[in-house]
Protein backbone atom coordinates (compact mmCIF):
# COMPACT_ATOMS: atom_id res chain seq x y z
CA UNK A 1 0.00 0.00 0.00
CA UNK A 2 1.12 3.51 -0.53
CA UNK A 3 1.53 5.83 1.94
CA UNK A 4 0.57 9.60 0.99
CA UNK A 5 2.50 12.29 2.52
CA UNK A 6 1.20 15.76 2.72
CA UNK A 7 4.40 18.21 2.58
CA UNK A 8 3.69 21.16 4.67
CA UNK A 9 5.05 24.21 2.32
CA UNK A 10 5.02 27.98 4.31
CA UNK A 11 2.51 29.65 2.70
CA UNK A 12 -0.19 26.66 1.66
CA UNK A 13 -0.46 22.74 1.53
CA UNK A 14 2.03 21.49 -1.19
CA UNK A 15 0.52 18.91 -3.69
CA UNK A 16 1.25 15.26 -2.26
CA UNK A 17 4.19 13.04 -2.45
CA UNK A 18 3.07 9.06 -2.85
CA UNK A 19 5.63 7.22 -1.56
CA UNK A 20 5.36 4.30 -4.57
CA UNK A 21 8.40 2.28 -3.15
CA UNK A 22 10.98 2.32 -0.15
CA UNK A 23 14.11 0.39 0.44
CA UNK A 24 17.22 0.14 2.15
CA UNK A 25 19.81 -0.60 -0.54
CA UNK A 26 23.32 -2.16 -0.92
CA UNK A 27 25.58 1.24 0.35
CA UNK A 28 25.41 0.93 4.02
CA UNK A 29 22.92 4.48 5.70
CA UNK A 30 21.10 4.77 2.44
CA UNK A 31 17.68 4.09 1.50
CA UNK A 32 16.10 4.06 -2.14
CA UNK A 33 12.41 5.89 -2.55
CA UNK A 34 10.43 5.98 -5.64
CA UNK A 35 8.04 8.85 -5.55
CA UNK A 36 5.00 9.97 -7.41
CA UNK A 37 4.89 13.91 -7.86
CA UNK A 38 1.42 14.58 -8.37
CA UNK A 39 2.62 18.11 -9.44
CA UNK A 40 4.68 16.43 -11.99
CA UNK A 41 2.96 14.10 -13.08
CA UNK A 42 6.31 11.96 -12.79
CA UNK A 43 8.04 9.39 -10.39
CA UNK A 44 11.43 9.98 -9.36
CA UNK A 45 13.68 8.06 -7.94
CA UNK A 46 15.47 9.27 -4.66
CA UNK A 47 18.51 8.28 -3.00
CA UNK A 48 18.82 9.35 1.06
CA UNK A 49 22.25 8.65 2.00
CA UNK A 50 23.17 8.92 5.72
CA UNK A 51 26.52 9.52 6.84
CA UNK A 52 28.68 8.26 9.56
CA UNK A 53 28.00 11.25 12.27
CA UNK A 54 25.18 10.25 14.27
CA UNK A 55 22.15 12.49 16.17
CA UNK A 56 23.04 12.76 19.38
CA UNK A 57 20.97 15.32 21.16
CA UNK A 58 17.81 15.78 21.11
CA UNK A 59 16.78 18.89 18.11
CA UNK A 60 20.33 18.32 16.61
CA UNK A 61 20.50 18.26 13.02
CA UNK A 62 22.69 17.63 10.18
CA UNK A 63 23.26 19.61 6.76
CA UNK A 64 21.25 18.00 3.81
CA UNK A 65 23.20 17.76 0.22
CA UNK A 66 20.68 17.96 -2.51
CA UNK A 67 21.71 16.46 -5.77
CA UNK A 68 20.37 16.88 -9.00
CA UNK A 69 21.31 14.02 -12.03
CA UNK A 70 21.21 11.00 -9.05
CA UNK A 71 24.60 12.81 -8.01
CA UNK A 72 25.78 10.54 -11.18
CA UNK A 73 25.41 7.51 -8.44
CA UNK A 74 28.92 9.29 -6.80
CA UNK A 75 27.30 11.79 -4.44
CA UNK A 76 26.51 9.64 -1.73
CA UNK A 77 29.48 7.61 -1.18
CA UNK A 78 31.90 10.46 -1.80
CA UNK A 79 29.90 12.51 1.37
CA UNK A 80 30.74 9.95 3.63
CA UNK A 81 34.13 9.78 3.20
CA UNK A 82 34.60 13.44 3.25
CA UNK A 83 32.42 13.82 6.54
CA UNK A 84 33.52 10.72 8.25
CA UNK A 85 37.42 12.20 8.18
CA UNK A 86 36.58 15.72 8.74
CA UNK A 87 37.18 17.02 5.83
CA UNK A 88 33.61 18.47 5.37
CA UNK A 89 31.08 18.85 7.90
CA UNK A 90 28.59 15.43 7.66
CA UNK A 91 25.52 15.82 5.95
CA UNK A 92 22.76 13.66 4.49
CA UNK A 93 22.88 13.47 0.99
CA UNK A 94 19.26 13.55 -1.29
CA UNK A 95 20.34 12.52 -4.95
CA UNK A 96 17.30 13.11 -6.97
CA UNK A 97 16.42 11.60 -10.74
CA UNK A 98 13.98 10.07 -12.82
CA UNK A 99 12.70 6.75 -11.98
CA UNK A 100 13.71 3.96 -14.55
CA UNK A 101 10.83 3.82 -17.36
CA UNK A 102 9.78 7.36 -16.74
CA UNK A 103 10.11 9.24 -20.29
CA UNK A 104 12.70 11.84 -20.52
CA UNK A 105 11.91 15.27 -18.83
CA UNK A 106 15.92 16.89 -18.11
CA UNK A 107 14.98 19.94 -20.54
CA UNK A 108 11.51 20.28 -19.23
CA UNK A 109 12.77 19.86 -15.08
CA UNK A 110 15.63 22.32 -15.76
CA UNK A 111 15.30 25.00 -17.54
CA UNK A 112 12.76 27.73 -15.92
CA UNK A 113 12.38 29.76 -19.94
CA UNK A 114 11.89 27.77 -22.98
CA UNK A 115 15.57 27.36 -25.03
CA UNK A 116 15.32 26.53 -29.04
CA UNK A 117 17.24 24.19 -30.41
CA UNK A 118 17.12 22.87 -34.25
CA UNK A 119 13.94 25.04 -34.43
CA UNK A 120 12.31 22.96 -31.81
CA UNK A 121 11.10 25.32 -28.42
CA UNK A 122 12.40 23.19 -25.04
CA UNK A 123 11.95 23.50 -21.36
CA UNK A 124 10.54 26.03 -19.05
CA UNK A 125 9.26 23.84 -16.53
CA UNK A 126 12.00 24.61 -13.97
CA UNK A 127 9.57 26.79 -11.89
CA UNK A 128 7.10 23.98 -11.51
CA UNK A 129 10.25 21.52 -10.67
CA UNK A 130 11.18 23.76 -7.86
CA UNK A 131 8.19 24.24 -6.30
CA UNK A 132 8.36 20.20 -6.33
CA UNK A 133 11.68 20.64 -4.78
CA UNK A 134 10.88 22.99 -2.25
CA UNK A 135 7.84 22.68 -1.45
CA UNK A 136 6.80 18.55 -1.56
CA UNK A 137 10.75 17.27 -1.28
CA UNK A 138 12.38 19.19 1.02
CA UNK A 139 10.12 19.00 3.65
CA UNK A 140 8.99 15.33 3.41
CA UNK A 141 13.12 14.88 4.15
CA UNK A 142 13.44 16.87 6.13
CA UNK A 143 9.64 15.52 8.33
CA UNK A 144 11.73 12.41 8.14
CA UNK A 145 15.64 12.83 8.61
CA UNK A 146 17.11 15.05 11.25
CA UNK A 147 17.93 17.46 7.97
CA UNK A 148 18.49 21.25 8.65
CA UNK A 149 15.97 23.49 6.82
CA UNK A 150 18.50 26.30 7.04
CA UNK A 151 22.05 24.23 6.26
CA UNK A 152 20.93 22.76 3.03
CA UNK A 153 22.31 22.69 -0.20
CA UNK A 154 21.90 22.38 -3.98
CA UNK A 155 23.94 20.62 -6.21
CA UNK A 156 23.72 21.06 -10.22
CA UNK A 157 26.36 20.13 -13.51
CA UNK A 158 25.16 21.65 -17.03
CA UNK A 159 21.71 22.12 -17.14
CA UNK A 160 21.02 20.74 -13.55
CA UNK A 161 23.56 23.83 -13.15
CA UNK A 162 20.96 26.26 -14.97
CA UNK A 163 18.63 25.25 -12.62
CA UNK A 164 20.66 25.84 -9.35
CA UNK A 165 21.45 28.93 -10.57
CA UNK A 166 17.82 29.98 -11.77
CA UNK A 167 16.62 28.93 -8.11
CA UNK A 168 19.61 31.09 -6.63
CA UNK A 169 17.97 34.42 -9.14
CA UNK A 170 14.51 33.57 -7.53
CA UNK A 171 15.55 33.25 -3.86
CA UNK A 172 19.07 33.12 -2.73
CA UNK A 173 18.02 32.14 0.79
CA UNK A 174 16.47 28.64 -0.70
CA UNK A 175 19.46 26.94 0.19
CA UNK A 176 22.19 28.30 2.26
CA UNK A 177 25.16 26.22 -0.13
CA UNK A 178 25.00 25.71 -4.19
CA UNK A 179 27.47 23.95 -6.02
CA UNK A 180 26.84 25.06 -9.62
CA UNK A 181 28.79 23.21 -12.42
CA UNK A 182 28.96 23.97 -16.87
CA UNK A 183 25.86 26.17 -16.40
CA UNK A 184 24.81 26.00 -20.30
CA UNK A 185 24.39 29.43 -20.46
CA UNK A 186 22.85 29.94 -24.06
CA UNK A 187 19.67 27.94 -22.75
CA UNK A 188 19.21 30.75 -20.58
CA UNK A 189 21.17 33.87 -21.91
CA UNK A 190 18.97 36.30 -19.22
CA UNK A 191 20.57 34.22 -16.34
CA UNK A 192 23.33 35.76 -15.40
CA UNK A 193 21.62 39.65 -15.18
CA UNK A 194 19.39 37.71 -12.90
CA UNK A 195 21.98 35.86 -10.64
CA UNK A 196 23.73 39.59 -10.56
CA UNK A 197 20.26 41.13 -9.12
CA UNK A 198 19.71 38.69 -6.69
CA UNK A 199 22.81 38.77 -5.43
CA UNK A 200 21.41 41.82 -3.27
CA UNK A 201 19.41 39.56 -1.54
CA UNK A 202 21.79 37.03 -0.47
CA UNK A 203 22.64 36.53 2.90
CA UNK A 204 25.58 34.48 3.58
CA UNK A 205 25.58 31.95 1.13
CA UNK A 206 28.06 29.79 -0.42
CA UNK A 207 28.50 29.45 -3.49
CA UNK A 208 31.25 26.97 -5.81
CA UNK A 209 31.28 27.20 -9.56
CA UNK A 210 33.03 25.37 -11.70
CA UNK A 211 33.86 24.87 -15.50
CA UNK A 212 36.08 22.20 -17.48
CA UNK A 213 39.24 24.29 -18.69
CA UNK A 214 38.44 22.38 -22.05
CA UNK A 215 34.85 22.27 -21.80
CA UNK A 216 35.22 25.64 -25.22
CA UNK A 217 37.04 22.81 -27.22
CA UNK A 218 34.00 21.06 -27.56
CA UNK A 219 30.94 21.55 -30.13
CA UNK A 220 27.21 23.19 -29.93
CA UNK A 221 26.80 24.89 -26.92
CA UNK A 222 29.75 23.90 -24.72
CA UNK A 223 32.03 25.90 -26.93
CA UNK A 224 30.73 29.29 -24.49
CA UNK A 225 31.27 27.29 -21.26
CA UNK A 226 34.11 29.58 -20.68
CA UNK A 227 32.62 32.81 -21.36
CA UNK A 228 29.44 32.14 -19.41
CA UNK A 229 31.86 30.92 -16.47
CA UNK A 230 33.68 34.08 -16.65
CA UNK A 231 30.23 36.18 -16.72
CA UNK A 232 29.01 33.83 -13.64
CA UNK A 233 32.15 34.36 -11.66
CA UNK A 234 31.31 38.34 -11.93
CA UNK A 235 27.46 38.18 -11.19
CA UNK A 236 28.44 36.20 -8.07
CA UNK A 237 30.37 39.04 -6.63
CA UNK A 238 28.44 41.67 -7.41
CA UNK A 239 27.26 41.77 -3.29
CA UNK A 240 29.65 40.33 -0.09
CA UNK A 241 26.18 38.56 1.21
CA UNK A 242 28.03 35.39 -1.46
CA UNK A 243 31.03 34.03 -0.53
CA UNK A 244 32.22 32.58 -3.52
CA UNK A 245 34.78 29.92 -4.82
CA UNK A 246 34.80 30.22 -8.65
CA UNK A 247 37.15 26.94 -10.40
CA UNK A 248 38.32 26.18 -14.14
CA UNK A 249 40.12 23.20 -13.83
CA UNK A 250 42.27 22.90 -16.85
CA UNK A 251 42.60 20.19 -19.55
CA UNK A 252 39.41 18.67 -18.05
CA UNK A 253 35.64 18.31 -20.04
CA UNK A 254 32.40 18.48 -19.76
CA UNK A 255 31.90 15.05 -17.31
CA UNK A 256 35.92 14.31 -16.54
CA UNK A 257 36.35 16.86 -13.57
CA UNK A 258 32.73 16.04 -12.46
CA UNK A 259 34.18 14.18 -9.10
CA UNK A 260 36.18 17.14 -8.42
CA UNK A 261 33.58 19.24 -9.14
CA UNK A 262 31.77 17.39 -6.24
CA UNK A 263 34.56 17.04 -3.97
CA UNK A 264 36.12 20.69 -3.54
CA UNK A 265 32.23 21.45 -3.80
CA UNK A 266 31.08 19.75 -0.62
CA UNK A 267 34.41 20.64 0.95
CA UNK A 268 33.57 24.48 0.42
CA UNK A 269 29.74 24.92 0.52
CA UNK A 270 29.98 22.57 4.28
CA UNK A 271 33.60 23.35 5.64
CA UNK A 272 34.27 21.11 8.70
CA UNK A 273 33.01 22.32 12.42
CA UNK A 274 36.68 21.17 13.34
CA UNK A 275 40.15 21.23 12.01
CA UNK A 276 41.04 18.88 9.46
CA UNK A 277 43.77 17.83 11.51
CA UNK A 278 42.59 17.22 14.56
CA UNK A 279 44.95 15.03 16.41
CA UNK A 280 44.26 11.57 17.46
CA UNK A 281 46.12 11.47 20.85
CA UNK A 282 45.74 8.97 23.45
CA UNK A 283 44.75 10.18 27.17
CA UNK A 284 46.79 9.73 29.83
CA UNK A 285 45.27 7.30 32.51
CA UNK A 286 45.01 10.69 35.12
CA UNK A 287 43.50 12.92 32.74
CA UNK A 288 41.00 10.06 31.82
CA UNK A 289 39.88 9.87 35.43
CA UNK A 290 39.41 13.44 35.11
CA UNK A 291 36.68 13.10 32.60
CA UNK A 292 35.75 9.55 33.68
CA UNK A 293 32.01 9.40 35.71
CA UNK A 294 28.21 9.56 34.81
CA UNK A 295 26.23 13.06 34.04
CA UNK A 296 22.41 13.73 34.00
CA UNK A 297 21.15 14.80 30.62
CA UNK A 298 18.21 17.10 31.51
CA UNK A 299 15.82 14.93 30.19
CA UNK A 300 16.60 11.99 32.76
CA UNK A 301 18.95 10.15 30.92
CA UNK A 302 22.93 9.19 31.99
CA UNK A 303 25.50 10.32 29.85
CA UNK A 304 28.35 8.14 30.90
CA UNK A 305 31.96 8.87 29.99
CA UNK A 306 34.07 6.06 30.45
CA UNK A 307 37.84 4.94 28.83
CA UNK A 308 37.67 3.44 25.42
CA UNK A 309 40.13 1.86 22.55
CA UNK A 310 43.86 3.77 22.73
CA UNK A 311 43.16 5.36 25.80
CA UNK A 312 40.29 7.65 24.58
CA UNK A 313 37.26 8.81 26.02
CA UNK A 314 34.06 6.75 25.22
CA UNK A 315 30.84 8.34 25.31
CA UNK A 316 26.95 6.15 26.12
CA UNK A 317 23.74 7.36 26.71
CA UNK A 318 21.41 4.51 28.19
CA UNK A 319 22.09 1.32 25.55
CA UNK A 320 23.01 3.67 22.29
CA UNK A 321 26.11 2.65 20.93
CA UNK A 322 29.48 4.56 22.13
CA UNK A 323 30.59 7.56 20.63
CA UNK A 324 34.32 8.09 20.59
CA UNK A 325 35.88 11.84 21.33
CA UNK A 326 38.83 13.55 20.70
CA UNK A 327 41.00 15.73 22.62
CA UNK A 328 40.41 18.97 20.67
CA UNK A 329 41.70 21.71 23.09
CA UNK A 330 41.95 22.42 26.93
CA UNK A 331 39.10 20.64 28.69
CA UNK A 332 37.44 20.26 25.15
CA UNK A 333 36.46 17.30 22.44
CA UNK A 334 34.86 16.60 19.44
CA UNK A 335 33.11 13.19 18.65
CA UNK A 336 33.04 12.94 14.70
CA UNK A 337 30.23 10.11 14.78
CA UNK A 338 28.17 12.52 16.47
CA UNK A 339 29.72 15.95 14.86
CA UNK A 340 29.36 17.04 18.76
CA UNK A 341 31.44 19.62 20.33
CA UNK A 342 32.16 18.91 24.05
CA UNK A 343 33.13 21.20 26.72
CA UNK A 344 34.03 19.87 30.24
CA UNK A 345 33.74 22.28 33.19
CA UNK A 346 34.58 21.30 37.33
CA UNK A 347 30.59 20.73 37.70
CA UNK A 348 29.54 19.32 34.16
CA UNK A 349 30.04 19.46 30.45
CA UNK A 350 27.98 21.45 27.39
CA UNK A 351 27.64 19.29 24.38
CA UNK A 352 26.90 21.39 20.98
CA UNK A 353 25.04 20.39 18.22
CA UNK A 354 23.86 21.42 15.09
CA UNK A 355 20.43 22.56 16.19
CA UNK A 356 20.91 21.71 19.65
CA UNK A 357 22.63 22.93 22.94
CA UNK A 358 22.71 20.41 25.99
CA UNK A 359 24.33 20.87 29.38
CA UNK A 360 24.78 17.42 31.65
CA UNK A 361 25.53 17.67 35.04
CA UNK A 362 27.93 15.37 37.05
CA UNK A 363 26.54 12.89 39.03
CA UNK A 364 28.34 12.48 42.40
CA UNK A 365 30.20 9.22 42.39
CA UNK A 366 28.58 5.72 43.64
């Protein structure tokens, strides 16, 4: 049986997602969705993939990756090996495409004004595709994963690039990260006056665009890669409320530096909440029975501390698994499994989430 999910959207009741088909599949934190977009009229085929950190805390959240194409089946994977070493901060990751069978709609989903090509009109559906993404998506992920409304991102390469950028020109603050690759510029040539005017209303953002250095040497369309790059990169700083990393990486195509595209991507849009090279130093056994002992969560469970593997600390609440941290200052951890900051004190310890804030109290010792 299907299961019908109303997404809430801010201003009025989104049309439903049907859930047609859920599934855990082979990649280890990910489950496989087919849904029916009754705005559409399409299924699509989405790919949740969890990463290593873990919600700790009650209201912590994670960042949310969303990525157009299926993430060319490398989005995933690639996010939790970034996130589980610290060189990004962890997020979930949404890849998003057509379901198998469906007929073709790429020009139709991504392009928000009809393009001609051959003498054939194309496209200019991207507004109704976006109001399926924002409004029926993004909340039924985020009503079901600890995602963070206001750490998400959105992930495009050619002409899911035209639509990342055509979402950034009607509302900057959609998404707080894009990663915008080969934006095809002639199927939109009033884009980048747009990007340039919305700009203004940016706040904070970050933004990574990126072009093959060989992407000109190409036919059709590709051959103004570079020049609609170089008019990006300018529209993008025309207001400090971007930050912006703009990237030609030479002697590369249109697909070849696709998995840089997405690495240096996630890397900048979601910089780690610690430094990449955090050291993994053992404890000392006295300044393990300094943190050693049990603390009172304000909700009535025990936090217990206790020594783990190498001599670090080891983290339990009630029967969840462990979470290791590591020594990351004076008096101060960070548990990458949970992306938790931890802060001891002579009376307690703070643990910081995304989202969430928690102070545990020391109990006095049995």
């Amino acid at each position: 049986m299907s299961i019908v999910v109303a997404a809430l959207a801010s201003t009025a009741v989104a049309d439903p997602l049907t859930v047609v088909s859920e599934a855990p599949i082979t990649q280890q934190g990910a489950t496989r969705f087919v849904v029916h977009s009754d705005r559409l009229g399409r299924d699509y085929e989405v790919t949740v993939q969890l990463p290593e950190a873990k919600v700790f805390l009650p209201g912590q959240k994670l960042a949310a990756i969303y990525a157009l194409d299926g993430g060319y089946g490398l989005a995933g994977s690639n996010s939790v090996f970034l996130g589980g070493r610290a060189m990004m901060a962890p997020a979930i990751v949404v890849s998003l495409r057509l379901a198998p069978g469906q007929p073709s709609s790429r020009n139709q989903d991504f392009t928000h004004h009809p393009f001609t090509v051959d003498g054939k009109t194309l496209g200019g559906g991207g507004a109704v595709f976006e109001a399926f993404l924002l409004q029926d998506l993004k909340p039924f992920i985020e009503a079901k994963y600890p995602a963070d409304p206001a750490s998400a991102v959105l992930f495009g390469h050619s002409l899911g690039g035209v639509f990342a950028a055509n979402v950034f020109a009607d509302n900057p603050n959609a998404f707080a990260g894009y990663i915008i690759g080969s934006v095809v510029v002639p199927r939109d040539p009033g884009l980048v006056d747009r990007i340039a005017k919305a700009t203004a209303r940016a706040h904070g953002q970050r933004v990574f665009l990126a072009v093959g250095g060989a992407e000109d040497s190409t036919v059709s369309e590709k051959r103004f890669m570079g020049q609609g790059f170089t008019a990006l990169t300018a529209a993008f700083k025309a207001s400090p409320g971007v930050t912006l990393q703009a990237k030609s990486y030479a002697g590369e195509n249109h697909l070849s530096y696709y998995p840089n595209l997405m690495l240096d991507g996630f890397r900048f849009v979601l910089p780690p909440t610690v430094p990449v090279d955090l050291p993994y130093v053992p404890l000392s056994q006295s300044a393990l029975a300094h943190y050693v002992g049990a603390y009172a969560l304000p909700d009535g469970r025990t936090l217990t501390v206790k020594p783990g593997f190498d001599n670090l600390l080891a983290a339990q609440v009630d029967d969840q698994p462990s979470v290791y941290w590591l020594p990351n200052g004076t008096d101060r951890f960070y548990a990458f499994t949970g992306d938790l900051d931890v802060t001891f004190d002579p009376s307690g310890l703070t643990l910081t989430g995304r989202g969430a804030k928690v102070r545990a109290e020391r109990k006095p010792a049995q």
